[in-house]
Protein backbone atom coordinates (compact mmCIF):
# COMPACT_ATOMS: atom_id res chain seq x y z
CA UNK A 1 0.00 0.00 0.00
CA UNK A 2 1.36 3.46 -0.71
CA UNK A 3 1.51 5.62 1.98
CA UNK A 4 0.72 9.20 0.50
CA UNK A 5 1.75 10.89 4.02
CA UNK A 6 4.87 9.61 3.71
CA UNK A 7 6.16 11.01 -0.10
CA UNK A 8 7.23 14.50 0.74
CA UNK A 9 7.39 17.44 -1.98
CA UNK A 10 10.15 20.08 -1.98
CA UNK A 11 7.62 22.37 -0.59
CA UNK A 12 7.40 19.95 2.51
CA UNK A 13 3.86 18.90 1.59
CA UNK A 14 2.87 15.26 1.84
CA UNK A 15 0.64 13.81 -0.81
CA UNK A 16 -2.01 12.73 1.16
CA UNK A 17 -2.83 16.21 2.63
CA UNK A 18 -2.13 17.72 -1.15
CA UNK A 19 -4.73 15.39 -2.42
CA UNK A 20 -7.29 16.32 0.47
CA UNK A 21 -7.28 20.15 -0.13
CA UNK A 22 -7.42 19.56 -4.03
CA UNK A 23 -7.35 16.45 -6.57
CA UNK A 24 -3.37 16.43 -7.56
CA UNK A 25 -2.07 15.68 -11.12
CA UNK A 26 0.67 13.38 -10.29
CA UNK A 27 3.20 13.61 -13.41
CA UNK A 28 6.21 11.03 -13.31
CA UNK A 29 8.74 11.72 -15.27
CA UNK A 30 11.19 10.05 -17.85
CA UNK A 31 14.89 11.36 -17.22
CA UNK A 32 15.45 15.24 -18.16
CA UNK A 33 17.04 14.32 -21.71
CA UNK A 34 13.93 12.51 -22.83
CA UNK A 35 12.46 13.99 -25.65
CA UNK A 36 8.93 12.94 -24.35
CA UNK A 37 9.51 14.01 -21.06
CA UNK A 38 10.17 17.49 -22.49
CA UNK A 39 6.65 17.23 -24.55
CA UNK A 40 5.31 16.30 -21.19
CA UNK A 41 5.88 19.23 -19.82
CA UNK A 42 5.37 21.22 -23.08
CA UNK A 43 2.07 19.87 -23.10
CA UNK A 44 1.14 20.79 -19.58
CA UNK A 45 2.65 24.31 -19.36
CA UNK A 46 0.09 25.06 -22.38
CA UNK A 47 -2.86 23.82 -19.70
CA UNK A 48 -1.59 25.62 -17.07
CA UNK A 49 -4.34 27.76 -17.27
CA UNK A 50 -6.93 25.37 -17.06
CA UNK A 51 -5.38 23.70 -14.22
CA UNK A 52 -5.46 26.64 -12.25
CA UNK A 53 -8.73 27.44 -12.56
CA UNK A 54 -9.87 23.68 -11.94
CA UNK A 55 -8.22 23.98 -8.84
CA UNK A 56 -5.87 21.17 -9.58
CA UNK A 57 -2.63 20.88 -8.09
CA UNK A 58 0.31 19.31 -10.65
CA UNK A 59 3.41 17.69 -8.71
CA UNK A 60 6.20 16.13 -10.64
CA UNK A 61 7.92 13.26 -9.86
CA UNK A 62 12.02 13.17 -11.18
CA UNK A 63 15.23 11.71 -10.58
CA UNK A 64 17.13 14.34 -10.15
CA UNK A 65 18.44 16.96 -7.64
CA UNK A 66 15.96 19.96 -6.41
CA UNK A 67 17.60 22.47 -7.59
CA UNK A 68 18.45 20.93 -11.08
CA UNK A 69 14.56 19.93 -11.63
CA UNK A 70 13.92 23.51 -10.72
CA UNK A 71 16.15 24.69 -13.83
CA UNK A 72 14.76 22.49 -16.19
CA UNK A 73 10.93 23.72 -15.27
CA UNK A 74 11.90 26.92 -15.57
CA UNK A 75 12.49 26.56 -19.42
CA UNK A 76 9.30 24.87 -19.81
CA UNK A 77 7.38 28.36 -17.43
CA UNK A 78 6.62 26.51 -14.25
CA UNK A 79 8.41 28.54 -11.86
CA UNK A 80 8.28 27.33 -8.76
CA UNK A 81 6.62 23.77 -9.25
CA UNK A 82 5.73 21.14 -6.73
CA UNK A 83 8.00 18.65 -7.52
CA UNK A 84 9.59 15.57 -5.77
CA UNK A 85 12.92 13.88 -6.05
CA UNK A 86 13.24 10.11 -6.71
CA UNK A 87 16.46 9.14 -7.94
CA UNK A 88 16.34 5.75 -6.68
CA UNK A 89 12.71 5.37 -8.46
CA UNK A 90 11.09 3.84 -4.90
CA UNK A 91 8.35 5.82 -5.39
CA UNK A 92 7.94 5.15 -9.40
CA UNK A 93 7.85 1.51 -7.71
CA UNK A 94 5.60 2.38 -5.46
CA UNK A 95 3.35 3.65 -7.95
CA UNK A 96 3.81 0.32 -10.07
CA UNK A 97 5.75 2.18 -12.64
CA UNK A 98 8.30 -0.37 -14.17
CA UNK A 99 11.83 -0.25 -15.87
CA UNK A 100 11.14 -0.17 -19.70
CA UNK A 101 11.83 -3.05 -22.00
CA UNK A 102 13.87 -2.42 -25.05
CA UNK A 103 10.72 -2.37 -27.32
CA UNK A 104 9.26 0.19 -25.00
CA UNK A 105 12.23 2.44 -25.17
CA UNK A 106 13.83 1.49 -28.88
CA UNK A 107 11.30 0.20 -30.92
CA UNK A 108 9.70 1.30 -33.88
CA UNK A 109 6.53 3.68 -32.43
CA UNK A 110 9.43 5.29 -30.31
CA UNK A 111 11.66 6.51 -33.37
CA UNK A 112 8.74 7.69 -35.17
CA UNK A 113 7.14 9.39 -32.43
CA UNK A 114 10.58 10.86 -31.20
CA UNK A 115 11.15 12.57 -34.53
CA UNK A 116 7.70 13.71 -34.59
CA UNK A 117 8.20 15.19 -30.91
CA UNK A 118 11.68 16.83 -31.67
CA UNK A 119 10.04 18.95 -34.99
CA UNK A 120 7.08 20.12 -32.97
CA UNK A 121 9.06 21.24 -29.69
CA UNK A 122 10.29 24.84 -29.71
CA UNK A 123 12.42 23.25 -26.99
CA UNK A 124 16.38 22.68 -27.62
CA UNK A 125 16.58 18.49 -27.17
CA UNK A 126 19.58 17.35 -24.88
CA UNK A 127 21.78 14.23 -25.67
CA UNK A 128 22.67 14.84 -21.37
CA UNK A 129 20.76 12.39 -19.70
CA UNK A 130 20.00 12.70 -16.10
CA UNK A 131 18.10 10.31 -14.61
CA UNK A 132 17.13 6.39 -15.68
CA UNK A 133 16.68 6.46 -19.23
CA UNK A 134 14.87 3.18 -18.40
CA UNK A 135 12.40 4.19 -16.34
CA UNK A 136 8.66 4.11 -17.50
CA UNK A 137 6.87 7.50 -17.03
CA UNK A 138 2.85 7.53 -15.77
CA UNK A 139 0.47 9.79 -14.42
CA UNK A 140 -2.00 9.36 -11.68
CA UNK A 141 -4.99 11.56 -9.93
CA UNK A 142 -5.15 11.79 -6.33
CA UNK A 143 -7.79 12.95 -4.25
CA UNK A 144 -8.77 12.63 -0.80
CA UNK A 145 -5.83 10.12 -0.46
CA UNK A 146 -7.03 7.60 -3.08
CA UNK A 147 -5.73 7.44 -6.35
CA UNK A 148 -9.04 8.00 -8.46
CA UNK A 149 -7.52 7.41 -12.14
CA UNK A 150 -4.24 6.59 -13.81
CA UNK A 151 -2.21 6.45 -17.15
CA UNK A 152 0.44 3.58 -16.61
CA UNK A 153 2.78 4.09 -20.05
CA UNK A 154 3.13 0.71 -22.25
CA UNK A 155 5.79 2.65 -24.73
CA UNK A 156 8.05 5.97 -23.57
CA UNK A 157 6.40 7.24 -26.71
CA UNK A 158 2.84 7.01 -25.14
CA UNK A 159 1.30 10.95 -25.27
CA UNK A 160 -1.62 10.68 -22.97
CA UNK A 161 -4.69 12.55 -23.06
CA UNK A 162 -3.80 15.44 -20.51
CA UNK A 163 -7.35 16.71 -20.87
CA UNK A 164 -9.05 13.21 -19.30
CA UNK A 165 -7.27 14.14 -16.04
CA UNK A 166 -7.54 17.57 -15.53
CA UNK A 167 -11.51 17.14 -15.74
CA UNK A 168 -11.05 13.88 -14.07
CA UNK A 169 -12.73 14.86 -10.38
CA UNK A 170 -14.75 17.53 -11.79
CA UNK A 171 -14.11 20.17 -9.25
């Protein structure tokens, strides 16, 4: 069983009393060089907007330092994001999220979709990896300490429909 109380963002909130006060958008990550983790959060800074006024609060999961996640959101306009640091991936465990298989990360849908992803993202793409580039991304909803809906990835090259969640609980 997760305990929510227990996973700590860097703004000292737990995500069990997040997920009481609002439903929360949880985002994990791929490692910062990913070119889909970068139209992640492409995708979501243009719904920033909406999320605010849905009352939604987004927290991103990473495997990096604080400080370096907090760099790399500022290029994509989250300036001072909830975010949490995982860079031994127990929480992506936690959450069920699994280590990629070389299909899932290499095959053919990933190539295509990469290039696709690089052309459309105003955002210079980095070679630097910093995280583990095997890591499977996902996305869950929590609210009122249950986790209400999810969006597990089956290919790093999965684009979810960001729209599903953020009108998820309604609020």
């Amino acid at each position: 069983m997760i305990q929510l109380n227990k996973i700590i963002t860097n703004k000292d909130n737990d995500l069990d009393s997040l997920s009481r006060s609002n439903p929360v958008i949880l985002v994990f990550l791929r490692h910062f060089g990913c070119i889909f983790c970068k139209e992640a959060l492409h995708d979501l800074a243009e719904k920033k907007a909406e999320i605010a006024y849905k009352k939604l609060k987004l927290v991103f999961v990473h495997m990096t330092n604080l400080s370096l996640a907090d760099n790399f959101f500022r290029e994509f306009q989250f300036e001072n994001p909830e975010h949490i640091s995982d860079p031994e991936c127990d929480i992506y465990q936690q959450f069920g999220l699994a280590k990629g298989k070389l299909n899932q990360l290499f095959g053919l849908k990933t190539w295509v979709r990469g290039f696709q992803a690089s052309r459309n993202l105003p955002h210079n793409i980095s070679i630097k990896q910093i995280g583990d580039s095997f890591q499977m991304p996902g996305i869950f909803v929590l609210f009122e300490g249950k986790i209400v809906d999810s969006y597990i990835h089956k290919s790093a090259a999965d684009r979810p429909d960001y729209n599903k969640f953020i009108n998820c609980c309604n609020t």
